[in-house]
N, C-alpha and C. Protein backbone atom coordinates (compact mmCIF):
# COMPACT_ATOMS: atom_id res chain seq x y z
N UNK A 1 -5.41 -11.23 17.69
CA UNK A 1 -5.02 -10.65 16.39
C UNK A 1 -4.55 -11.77 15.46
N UNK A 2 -5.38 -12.83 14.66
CA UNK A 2 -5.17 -13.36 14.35
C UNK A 2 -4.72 -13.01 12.78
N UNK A 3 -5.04 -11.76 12.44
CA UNK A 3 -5.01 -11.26 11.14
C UNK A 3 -3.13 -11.13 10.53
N UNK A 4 -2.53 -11.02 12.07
CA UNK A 4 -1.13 -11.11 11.35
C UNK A 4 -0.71 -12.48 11.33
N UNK A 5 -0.97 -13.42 11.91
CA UNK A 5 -0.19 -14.73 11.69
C UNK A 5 -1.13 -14.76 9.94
N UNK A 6 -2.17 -14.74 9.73
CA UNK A 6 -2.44 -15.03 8.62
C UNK A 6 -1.59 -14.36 7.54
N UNK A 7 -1.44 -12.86 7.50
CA UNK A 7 -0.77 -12.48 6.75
C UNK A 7 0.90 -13.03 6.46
N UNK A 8 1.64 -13.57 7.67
CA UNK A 8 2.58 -13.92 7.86
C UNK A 8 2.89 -15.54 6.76
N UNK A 9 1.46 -16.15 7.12
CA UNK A 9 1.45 -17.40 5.84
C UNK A 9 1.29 -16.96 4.32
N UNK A 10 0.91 -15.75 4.26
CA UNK A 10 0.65 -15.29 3.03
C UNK A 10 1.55 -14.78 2.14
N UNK A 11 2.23 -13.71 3.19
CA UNK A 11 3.61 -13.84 2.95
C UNK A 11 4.38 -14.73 2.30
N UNK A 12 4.44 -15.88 3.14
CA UNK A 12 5.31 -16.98 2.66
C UNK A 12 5.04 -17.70 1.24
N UNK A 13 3.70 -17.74 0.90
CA UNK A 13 2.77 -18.66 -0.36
C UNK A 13 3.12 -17.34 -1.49
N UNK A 14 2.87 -15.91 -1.02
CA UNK A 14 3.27 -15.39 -2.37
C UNK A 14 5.20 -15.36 -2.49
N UNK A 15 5.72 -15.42 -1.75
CA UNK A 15 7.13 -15.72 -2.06
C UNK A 15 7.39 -16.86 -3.00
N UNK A 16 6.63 -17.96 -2.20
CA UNK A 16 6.89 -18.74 -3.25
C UNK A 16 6.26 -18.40 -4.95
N UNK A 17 4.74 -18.18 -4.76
CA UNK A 17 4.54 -17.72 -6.33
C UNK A 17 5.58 -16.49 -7.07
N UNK A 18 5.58 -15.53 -6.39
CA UNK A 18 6.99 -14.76 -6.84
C UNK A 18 7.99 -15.71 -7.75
N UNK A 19 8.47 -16.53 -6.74
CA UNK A 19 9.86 -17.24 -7.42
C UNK A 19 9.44 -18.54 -8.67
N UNK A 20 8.44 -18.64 -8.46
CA UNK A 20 7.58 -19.66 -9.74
C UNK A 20 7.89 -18.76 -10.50
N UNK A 21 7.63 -17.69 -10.67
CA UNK A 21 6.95 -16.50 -11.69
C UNK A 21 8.42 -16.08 -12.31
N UNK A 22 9.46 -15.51 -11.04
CA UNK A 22 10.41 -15.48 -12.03
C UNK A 22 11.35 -16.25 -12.29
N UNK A 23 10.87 -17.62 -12.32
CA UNK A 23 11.62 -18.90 -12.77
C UNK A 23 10.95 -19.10 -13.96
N UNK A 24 9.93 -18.92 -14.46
CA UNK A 24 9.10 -19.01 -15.83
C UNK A 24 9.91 -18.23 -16.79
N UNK A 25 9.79 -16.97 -15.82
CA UNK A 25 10.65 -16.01 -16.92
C UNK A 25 11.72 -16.04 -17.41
N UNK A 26 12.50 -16.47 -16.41
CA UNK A 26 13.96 -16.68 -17.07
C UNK A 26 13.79 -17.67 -17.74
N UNK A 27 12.64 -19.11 -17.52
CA UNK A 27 13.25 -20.10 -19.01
C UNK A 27 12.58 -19.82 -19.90
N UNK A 28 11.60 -18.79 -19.84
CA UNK A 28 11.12 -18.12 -20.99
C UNK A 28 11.83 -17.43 -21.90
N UNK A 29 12.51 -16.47 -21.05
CA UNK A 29 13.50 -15.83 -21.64
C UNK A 29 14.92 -16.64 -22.55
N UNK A 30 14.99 -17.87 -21.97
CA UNK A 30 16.28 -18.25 -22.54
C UNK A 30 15.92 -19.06 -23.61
């Protein structure tokens, strides 16, 4: 079942884009 370790990295890469995203926003916002 290799399909969950993958998801498990994917996980992690959109966390990080998440926190890009709302780090934009807030210096967007300010």
């Amino acid at each position: 079942m290799k399909a969950h370790h993958n998801t498990e990295r994917s996980g992690k890469r959109t966390i990080d884009l998440v926190s890009e995203a709302v780090a934009a926003v807030i210096n967007g916002t300010q």
